[in-house]
Protein backbone atom coordinates (compact mmCIF):
# COMPACT_ATOMS: atom_id res chain seq x y z
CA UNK A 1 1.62 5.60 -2.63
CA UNK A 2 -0.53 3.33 -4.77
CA UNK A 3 2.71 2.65 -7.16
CA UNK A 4 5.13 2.49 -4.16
CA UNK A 5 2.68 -0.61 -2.63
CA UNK A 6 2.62 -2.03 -5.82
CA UNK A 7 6.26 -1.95 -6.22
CA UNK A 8 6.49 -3.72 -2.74
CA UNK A 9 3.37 -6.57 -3.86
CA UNK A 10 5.60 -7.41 -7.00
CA UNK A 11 8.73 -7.81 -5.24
CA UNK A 12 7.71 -9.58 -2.30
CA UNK A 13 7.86 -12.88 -3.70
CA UNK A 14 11.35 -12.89 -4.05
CA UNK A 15 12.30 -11.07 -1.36
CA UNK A 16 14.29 -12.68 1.83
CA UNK A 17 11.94 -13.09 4.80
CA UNK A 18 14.58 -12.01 7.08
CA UNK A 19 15.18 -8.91 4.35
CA UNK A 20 11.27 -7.28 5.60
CA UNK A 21 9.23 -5.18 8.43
CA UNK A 22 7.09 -8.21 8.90
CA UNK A 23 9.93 -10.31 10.28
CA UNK A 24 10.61 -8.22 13.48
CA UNK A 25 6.56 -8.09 14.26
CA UNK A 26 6.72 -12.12 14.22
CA UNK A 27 7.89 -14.19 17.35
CA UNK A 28 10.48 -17.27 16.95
CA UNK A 29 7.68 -19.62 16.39
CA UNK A 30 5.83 -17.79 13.87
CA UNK A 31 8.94 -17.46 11.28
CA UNK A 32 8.74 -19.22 7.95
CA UNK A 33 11.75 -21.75 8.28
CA UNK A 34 11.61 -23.49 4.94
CA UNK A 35 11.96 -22.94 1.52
CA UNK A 36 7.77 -23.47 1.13
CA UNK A 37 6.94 -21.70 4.09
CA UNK A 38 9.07 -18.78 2.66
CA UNK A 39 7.28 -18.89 -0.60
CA UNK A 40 3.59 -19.13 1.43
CA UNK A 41 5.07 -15.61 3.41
CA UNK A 42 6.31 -13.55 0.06
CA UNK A 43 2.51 -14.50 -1.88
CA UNK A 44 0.26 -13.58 1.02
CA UNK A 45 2.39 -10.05 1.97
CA UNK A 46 2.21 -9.33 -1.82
CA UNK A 47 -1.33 -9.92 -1.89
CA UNK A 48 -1.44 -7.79 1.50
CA UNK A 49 0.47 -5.34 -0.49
CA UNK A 50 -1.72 -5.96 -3.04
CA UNK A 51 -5.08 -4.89 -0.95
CA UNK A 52 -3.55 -1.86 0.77
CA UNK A 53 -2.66 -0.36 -2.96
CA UNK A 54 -6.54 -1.07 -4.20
CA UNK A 55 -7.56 0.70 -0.61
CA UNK A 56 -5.22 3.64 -1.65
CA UNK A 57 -6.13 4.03 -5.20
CA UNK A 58 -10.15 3.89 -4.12
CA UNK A 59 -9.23 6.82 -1.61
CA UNK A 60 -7.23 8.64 -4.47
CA UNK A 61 -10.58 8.61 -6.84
CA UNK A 62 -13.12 9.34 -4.30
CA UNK A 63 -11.15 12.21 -3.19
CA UNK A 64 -10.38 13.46 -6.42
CA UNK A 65 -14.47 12.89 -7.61
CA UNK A 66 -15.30 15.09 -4.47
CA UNK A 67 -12.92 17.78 -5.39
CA UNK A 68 -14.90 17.74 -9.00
CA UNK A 69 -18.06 17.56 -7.44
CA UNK A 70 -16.87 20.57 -5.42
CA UNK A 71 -15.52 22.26 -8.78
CA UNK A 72 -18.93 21.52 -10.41
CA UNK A 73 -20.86 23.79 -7.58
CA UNK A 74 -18.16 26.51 -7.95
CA UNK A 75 -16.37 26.12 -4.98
CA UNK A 76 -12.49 27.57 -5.61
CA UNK A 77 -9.53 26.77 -3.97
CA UNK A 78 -8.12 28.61 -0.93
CA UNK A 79 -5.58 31.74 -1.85
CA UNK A 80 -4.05 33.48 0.92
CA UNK A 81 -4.33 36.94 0.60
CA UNK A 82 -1.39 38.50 -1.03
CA UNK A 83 0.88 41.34 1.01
């Protein structure tokens, strides 16, 4: 996920306005129009890109430090009892 969101911050930029999932959520009078506005859109959904990744790479760590902690006090994974 964290490299998908990433792909998406990096591209943004340069991506068509019209091209994105953001465009249907705006109304008329909220749609960048010119060339600067269109810039001003692609840099702040990369950087909203940008955020969501760090959230999803924190989430990654801390769940893979409480599966070590986990490890550490000898819990095992689940194994369904074979037939």
């Amino acid at each position: 996920m964290v490299l998908a969101l990433m792909w998406k911050a990096t591209t943004a930029g340069s991506k068509n306005p019209k091209h994105t999932e953001v465009w249907l959520y705006l109304d008329e009078k909220s749609r960048p129009a010119d060339g600067p506005a269109r810039r001003v859109f692609g840099t702040i959904l990369g950087d909203v890109y940008k955020l969501y990744a760090q959230i999803a790479l924190g989430v990654a760590v801390g769940f893979f430090l409480v599966s070590l902690v986990l490890m550490l006090f000898g819990l095992e994974a689940y194994r369904p009892p074979a037939n």
